[in-house]
PDB file of N, CA and C in Angstrom:
ATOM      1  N   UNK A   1       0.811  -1.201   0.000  1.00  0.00           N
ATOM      2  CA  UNK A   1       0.000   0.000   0.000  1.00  0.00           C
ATOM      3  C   UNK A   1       0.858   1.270   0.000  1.00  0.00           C
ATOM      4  N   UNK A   2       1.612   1.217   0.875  1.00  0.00           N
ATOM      5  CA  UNK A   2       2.733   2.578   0.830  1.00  0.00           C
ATOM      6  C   UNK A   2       3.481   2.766  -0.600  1.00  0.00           C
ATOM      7  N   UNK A   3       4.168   1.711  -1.492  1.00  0.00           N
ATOM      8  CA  UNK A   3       4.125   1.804  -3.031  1.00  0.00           C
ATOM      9  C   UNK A   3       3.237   3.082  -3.568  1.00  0.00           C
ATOM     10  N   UNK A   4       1.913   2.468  -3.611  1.00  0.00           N
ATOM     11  CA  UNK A   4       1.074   3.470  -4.086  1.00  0.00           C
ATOM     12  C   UNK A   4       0.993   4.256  -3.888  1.00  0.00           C
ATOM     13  N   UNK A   5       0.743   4.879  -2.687  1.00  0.00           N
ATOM     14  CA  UNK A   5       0.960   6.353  -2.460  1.00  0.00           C
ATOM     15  C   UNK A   5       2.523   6.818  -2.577  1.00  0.00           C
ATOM     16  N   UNK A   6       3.170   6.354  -2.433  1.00  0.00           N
ATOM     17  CA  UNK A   6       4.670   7.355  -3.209  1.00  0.00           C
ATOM     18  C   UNK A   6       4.665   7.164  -4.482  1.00  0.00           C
ATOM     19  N   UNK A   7       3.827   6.105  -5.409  1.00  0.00           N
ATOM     20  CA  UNK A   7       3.666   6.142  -6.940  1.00  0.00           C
ATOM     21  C   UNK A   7       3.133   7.250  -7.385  1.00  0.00           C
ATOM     22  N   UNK A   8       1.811   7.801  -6.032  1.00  0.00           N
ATOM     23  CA  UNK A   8       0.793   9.042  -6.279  1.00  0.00           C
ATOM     24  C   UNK A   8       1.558  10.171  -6.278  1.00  0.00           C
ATOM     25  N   UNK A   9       2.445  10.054  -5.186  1.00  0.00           N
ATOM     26  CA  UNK A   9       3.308  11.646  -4.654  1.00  0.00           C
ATOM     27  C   UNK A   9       4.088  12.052  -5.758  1.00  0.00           C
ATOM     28  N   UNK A  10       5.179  10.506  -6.674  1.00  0.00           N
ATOM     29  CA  UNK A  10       5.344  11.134  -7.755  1.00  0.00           C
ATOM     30  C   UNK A  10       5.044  11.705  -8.886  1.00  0.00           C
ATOM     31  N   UNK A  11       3.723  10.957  -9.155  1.00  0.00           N
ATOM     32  CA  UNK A  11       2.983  11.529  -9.908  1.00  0.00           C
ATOM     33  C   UNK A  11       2.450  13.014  -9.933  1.00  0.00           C
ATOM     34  N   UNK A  12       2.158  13.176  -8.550  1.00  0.00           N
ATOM     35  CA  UNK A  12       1.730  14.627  -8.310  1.00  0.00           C
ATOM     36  C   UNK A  12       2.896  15.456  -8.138  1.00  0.00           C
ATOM     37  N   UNK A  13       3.916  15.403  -7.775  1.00  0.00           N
ATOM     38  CA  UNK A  13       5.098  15.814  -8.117  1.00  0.00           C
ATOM     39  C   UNK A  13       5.399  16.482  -9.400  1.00  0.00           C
ATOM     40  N   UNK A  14       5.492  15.434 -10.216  1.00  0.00           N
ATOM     41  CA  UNK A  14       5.877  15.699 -11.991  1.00  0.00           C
ATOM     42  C   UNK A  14       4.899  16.617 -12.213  1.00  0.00           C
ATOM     43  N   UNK A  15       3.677  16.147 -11.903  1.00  0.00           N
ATOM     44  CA  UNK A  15       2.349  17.110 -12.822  1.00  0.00           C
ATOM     45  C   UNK A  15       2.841  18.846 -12.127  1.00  0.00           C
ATOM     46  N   UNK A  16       3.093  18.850 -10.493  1.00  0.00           N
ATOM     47  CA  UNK A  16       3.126  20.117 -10.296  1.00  0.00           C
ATOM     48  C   UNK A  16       4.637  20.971 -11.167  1.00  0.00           C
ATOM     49  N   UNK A  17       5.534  19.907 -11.381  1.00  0.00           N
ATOM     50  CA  UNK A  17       6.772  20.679 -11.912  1.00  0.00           C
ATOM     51  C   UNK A  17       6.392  20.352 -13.515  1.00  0.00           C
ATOM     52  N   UNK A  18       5.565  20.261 -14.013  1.00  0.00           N
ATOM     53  CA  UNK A  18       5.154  20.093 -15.280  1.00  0.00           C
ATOM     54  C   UNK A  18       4.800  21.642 -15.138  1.00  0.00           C
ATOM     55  N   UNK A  19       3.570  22.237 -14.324  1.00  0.00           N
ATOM     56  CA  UNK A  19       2.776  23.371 -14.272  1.00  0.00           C
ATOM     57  C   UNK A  19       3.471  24.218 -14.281  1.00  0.00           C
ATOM     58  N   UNK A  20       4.693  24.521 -13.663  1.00  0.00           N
ATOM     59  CA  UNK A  20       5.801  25.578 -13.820  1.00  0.00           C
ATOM     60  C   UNK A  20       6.402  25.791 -14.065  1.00  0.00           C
ATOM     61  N   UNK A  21       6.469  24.482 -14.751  1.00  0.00           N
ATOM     62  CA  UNK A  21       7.663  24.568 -16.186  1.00  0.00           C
ATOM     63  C   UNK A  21       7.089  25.317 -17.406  1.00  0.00           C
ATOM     64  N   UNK A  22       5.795  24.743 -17.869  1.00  0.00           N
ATOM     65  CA  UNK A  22       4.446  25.426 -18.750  1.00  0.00           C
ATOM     66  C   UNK A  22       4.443  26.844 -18.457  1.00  0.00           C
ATOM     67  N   UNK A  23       4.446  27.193 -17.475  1.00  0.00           N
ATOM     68  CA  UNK A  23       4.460  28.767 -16.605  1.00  0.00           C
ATOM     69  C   UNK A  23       5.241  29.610 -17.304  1.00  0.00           C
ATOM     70  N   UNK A  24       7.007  29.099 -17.109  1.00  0.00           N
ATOM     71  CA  UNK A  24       7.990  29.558 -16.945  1.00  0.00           C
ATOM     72  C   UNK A  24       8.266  30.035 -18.707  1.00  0.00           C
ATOM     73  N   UNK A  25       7.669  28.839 -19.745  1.00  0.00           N
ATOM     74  CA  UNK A  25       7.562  28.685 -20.770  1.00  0.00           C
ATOM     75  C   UNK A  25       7.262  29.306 -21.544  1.00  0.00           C
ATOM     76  N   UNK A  26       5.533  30.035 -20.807  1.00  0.00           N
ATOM     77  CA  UNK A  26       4.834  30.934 -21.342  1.00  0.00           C
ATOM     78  C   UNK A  26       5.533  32.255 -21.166  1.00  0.00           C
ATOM     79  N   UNK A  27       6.396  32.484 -19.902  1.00  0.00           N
ATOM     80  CA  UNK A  27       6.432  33.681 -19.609  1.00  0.00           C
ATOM     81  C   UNK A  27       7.958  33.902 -20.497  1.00  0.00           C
ATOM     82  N   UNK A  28       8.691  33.030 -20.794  1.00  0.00           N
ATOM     83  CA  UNK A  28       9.825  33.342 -21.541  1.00  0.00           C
ATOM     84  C   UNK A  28       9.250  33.556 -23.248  1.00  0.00           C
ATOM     85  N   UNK A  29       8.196  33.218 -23.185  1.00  0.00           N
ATOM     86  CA  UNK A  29       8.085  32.850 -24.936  1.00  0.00           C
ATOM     87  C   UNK A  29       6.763  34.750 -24.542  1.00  0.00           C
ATOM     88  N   UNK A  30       6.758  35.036 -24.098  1.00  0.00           N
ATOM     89  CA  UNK A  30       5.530  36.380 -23.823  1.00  0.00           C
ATOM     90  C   UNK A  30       6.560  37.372 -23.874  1.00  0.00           C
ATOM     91  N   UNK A  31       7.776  37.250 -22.567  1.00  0.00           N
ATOM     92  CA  UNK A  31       8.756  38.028 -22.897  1.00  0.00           C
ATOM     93  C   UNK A  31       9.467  38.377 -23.921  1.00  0.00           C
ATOM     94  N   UNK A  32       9.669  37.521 -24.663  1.00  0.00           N
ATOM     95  CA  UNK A  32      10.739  37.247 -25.946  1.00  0.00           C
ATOM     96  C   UNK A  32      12.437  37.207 -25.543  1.00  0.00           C
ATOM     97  N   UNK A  33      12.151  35.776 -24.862  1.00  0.00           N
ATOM     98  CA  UNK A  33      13.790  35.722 -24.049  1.00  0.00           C
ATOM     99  C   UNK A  33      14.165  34.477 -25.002  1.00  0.00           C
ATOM    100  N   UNK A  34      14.893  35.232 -25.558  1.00  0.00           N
ATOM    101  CA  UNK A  34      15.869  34.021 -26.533  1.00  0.00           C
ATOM    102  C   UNK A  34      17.004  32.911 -26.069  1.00  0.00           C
ATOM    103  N   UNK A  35      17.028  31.656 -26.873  1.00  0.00           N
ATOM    104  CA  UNK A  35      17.803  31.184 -26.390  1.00  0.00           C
ATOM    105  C   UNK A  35      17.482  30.255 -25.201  1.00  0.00           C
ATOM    106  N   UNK A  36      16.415  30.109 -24.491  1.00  0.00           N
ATOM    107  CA  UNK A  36      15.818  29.084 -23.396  1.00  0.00           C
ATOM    108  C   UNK A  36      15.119  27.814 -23.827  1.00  0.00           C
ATOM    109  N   UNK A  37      15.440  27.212 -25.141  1.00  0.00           N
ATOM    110  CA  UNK A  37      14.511  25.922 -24.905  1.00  0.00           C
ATOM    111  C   UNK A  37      15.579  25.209 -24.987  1.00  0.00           C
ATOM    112  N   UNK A  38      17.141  25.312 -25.133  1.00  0.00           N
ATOM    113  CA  UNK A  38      17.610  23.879 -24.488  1.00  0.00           C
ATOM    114  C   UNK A  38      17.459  23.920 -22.904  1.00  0.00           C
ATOM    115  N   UNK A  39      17.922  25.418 -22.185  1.00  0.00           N
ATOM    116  CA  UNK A  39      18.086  25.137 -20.882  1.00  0.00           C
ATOM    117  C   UNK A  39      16.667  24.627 -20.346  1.00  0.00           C
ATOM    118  N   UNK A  40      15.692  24.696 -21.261  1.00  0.00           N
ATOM    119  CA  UNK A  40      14.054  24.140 -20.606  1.00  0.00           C
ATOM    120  C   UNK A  40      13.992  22.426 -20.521  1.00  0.00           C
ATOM    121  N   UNK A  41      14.513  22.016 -21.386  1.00  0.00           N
ATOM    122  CA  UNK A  41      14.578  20.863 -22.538  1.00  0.00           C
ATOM    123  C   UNK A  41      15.448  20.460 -20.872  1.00  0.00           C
ATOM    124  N   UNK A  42      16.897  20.260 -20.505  1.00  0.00           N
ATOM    125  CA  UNK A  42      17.622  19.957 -19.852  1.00  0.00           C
ATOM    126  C   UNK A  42      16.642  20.031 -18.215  1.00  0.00           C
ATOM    127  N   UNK A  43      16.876  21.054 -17.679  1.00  0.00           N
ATOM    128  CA  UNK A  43      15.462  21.600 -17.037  1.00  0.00           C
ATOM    129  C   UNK A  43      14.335  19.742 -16.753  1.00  0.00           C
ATOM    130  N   UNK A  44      14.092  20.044 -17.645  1.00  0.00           N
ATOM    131  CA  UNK A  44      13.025  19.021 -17.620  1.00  0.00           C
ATOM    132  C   UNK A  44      13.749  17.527 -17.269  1.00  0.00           C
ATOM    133  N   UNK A  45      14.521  17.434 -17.787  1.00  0.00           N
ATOM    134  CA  UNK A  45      14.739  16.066 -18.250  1.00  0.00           C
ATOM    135  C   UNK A  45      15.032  15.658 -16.744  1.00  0.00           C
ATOM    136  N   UNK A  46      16.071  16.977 -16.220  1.00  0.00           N
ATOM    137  CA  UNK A  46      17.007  16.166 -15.041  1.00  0.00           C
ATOM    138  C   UNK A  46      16.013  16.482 -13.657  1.00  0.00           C
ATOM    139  N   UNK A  47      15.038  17.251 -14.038  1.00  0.00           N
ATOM    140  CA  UNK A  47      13.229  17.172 -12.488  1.00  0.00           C
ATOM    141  C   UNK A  47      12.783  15.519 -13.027  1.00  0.00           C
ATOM    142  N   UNK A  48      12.488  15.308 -14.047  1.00  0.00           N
ATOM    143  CA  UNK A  48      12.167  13.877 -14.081  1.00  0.00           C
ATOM    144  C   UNK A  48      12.831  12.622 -13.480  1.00  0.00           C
ATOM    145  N   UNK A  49      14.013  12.528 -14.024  1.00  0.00           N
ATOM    146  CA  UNK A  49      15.166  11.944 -13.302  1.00  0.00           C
ATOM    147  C   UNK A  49      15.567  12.048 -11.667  1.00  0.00           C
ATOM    148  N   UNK A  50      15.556  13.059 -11.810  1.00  0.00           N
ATOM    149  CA  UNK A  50      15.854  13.369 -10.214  1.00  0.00           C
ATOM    150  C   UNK A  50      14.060  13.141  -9.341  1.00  0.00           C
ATOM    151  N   UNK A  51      13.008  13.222  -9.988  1.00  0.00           N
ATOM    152  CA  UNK A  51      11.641  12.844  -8.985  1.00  0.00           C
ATOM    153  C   UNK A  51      11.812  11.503  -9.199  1.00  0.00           C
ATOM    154  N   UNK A  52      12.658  11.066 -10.521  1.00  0.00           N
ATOM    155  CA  UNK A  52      12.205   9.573 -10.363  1.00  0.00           C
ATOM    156  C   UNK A  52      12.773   8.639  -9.153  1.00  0.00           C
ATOM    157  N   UNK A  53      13.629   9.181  -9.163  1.00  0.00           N
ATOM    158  CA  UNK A  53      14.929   8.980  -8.037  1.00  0.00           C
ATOM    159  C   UNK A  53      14.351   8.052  -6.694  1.00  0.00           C
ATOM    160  N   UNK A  54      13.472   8.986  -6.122  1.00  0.00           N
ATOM    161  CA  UNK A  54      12.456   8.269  -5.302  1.00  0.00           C
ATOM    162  C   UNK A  54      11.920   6.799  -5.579  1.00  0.00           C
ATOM    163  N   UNK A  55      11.725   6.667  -6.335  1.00  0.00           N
ATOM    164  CA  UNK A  55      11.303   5.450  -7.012  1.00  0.00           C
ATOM    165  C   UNK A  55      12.142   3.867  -7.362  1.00  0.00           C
ATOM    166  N   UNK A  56      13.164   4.563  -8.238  1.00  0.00           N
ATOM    167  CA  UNK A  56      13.871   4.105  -8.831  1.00  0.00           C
ATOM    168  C   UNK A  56      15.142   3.720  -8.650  1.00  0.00           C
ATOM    169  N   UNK A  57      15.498   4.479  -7.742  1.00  0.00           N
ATOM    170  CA  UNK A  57      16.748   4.212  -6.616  1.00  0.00           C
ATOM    171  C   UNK A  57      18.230   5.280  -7.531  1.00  0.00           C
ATOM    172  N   UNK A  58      18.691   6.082  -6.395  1.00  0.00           N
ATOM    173  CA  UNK A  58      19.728   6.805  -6.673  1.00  0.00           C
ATOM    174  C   UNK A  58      21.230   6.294  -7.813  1.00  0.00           C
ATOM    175  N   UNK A  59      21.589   5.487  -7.614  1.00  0.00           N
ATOM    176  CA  UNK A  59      22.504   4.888  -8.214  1.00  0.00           C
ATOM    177  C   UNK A  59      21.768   4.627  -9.749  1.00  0.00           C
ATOM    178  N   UNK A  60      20.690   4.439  -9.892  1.00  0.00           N
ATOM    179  CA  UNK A  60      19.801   4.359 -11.307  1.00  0.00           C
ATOM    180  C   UNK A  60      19.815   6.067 -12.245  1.00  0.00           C
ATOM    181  N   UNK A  61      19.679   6.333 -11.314  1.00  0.00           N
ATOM    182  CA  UNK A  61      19.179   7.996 -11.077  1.00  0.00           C
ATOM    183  C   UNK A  61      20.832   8.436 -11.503  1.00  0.00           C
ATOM    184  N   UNK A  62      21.879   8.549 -10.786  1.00  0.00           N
ATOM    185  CA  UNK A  62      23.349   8.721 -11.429  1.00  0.00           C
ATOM    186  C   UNK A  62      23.211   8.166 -12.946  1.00  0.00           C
ATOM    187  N   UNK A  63      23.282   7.331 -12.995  1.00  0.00           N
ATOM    188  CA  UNK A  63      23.464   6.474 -14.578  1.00  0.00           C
ATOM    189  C   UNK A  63      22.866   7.171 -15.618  1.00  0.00           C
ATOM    190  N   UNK A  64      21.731   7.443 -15.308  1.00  0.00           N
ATOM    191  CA  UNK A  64      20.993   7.802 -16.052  1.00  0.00           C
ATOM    192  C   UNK A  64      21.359   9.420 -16.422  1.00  0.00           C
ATOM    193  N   UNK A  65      21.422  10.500 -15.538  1.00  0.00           N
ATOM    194  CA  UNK A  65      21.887  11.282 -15.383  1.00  0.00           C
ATOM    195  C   UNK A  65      23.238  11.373 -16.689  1.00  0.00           C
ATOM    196  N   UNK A  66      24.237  10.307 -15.963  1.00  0.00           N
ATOM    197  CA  UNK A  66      25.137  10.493 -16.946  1.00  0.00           C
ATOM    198  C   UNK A  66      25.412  10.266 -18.400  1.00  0.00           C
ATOM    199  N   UNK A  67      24.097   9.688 -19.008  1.00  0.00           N
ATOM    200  CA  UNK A  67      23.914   8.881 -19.877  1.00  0.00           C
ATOM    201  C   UNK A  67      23.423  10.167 -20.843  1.00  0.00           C
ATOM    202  N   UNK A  68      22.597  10.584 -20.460  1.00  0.00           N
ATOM    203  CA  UNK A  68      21.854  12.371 -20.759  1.00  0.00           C
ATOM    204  C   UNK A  68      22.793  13.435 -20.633  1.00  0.00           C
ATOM    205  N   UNK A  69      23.764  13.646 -20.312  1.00  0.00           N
ATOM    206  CA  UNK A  69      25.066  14.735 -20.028  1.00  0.00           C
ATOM    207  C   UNK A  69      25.783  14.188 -21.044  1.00  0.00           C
ATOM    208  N   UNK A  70      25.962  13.167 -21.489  1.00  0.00           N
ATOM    209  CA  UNK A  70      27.021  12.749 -22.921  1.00  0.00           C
ATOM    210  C   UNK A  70      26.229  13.250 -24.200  1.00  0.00           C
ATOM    211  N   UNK A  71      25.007  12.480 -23.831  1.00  0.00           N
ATOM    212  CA  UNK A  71      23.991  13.136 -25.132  1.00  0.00           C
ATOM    213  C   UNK A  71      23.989  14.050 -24.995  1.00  0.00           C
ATOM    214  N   UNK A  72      23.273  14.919 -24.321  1.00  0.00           N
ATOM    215  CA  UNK A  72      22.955  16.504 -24.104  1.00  0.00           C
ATOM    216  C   UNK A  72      24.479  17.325 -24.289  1.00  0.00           C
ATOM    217  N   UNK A  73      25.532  16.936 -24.232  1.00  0.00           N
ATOM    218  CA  UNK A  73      26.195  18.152 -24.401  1.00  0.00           C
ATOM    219  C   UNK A  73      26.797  18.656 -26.003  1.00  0.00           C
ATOM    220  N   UNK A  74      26.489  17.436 -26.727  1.00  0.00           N
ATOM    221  CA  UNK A  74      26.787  18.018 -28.069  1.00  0.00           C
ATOM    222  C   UNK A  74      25.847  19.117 -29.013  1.00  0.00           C
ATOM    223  N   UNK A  75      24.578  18.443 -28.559  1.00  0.00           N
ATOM    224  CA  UNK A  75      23.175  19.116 -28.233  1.00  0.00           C
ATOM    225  C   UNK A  75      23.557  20.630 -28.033  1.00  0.00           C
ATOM    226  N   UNK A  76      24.087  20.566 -26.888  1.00  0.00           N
ATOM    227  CA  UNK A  76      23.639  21.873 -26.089  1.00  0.00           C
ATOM    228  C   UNK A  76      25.059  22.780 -26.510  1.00  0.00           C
ATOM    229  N   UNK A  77      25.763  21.831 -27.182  1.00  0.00           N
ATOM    230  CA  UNK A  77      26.811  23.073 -27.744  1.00  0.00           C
ATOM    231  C   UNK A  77      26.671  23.502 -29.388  1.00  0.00           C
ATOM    232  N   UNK A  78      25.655  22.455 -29.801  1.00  0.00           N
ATOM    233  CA  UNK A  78      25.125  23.125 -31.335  1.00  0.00           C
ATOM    234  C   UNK A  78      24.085  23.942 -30.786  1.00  0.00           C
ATOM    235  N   UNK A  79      23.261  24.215 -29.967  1.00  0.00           N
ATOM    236  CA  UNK A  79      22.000  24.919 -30.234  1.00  0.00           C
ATOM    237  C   UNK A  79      22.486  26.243 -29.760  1.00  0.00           C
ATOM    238  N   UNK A  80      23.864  26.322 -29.044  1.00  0.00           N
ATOM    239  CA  UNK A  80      24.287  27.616 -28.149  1.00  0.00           C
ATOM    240  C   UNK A  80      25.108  27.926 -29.067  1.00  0.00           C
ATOM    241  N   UNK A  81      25.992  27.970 -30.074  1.00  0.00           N
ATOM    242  CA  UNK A  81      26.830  27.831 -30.818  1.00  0.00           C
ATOM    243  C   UNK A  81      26.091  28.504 -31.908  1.00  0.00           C
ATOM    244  N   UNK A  82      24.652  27.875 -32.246  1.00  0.00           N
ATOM    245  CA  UNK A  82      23.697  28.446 -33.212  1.00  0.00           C
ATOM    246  C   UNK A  82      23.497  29.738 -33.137  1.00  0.00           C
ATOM    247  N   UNK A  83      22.769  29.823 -32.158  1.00  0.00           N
ATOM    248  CA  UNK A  83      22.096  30.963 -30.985  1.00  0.00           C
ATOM    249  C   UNK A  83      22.820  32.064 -31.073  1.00  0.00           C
ATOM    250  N   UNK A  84      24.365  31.879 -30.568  1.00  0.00           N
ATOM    251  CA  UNK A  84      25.080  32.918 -30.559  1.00  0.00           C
ATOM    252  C   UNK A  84      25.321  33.148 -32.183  1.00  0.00           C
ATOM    253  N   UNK A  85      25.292  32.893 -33.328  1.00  0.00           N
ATOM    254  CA  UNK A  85      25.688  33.160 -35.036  1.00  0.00           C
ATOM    255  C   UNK A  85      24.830  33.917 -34.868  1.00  0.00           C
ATOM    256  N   UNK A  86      23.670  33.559 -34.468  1.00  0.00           N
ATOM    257  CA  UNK A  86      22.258  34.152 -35.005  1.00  0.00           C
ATOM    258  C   UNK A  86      22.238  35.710 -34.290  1.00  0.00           C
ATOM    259  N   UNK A  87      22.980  35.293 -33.251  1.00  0.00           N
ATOM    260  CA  UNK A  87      22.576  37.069 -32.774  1.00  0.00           C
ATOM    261  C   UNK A  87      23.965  38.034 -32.566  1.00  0.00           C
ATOM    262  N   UNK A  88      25.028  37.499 -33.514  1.00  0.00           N
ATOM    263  CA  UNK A  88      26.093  38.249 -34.096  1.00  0.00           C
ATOM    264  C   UNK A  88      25.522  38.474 -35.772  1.00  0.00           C
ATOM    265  N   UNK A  89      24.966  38.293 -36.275  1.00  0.00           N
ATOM    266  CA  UNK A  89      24.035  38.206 -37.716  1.00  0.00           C
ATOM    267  C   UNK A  89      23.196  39.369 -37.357  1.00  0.00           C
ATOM    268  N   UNK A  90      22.446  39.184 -36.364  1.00  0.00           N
ATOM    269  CA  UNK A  90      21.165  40.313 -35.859  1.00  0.00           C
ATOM    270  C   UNK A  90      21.940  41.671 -35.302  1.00  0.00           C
ATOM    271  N   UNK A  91      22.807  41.790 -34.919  1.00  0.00           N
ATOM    272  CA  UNK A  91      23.246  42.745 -34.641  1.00  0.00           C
ATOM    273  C   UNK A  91      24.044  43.663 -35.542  1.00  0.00           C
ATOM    274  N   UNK A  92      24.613  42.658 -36.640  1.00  0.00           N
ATOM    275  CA  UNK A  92      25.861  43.568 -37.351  1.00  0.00           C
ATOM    276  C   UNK A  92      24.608  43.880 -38.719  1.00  0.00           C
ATOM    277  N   UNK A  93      23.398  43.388 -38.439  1.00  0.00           N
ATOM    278  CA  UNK A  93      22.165  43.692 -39.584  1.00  0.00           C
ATOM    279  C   UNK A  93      21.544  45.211 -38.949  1.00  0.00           C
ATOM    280  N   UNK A  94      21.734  45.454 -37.713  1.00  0.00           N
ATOM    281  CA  UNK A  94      21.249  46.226 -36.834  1.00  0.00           C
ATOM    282  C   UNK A  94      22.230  47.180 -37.354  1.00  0.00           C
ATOM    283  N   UNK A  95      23.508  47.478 -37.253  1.00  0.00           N
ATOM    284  CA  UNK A  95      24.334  48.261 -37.468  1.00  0.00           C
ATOM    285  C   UNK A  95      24.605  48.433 -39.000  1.00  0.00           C
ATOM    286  N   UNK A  96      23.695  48.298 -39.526  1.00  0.00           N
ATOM    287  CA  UNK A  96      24.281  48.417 -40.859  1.00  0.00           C
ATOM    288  C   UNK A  96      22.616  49.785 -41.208  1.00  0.00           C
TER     289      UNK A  96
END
C-alpha cells in the first residue's frame, strides 16, 4: 500500500513541476527571451530523473543522469553555438 501512495506523490510531483515549467515557458516565450529551450529541454529532463529517483533508486538515477550529459552536451553546444551566429548576424544587420 505505501508503493502506491509514493507512486501518487510522484505523480503529483511531476504534474506540479510540469505546471511551472508550462508557466515559466509561457512567460519566456511572452517576454521574448531568446535562447531558453535547451536550458528548458535539460530543465526538464534532469526534475524527471531526479523525482524519479524516489522510485527508482539513486545509483539508477546517477546512470541515467550520466547517460543524458554525454547526449545533451553536443546538443547543447550546437543549439548555443547556433544561438550565438544568429545574434552576431542580428546585430551587425542592426548596425548596418
Amino acid at each position: 500500500m505505501a508503493e502506491i501512495w509514493q507512486t501518487i506523490g510522484i505523480f503529483l510531483g511531476e504534474l506540479i513541476f510540469a505546471v511551472v515549467v508550462a508557466v515559466l515557458t509561457r512567460l519566456f516565450s511572452t517576454h521574448k527571451i531568446a535562447g531558453q529551450t535547451f536550458s528548458m529541454v535539460v530543465l526538464g529532463v534532469a526534475a524527471v530523473i531526479g523525482i524519479a529517483g524516489f522510485r527508482i533508486g539513486w545509483e539508477i538515477v546517477g546512470f541515467l543522469a550520466l547517460c543524458f550529459s554525454v547526449e545533451g552536451l553536443p546538443m547543447g553546444i550546437e543549439y548555443y553555438s547556433c544561438f550565438i551566429a544568429d545574434q552576431i548576424k542580428t546585430n551587425e544587420e542592426i548596425r548596418r
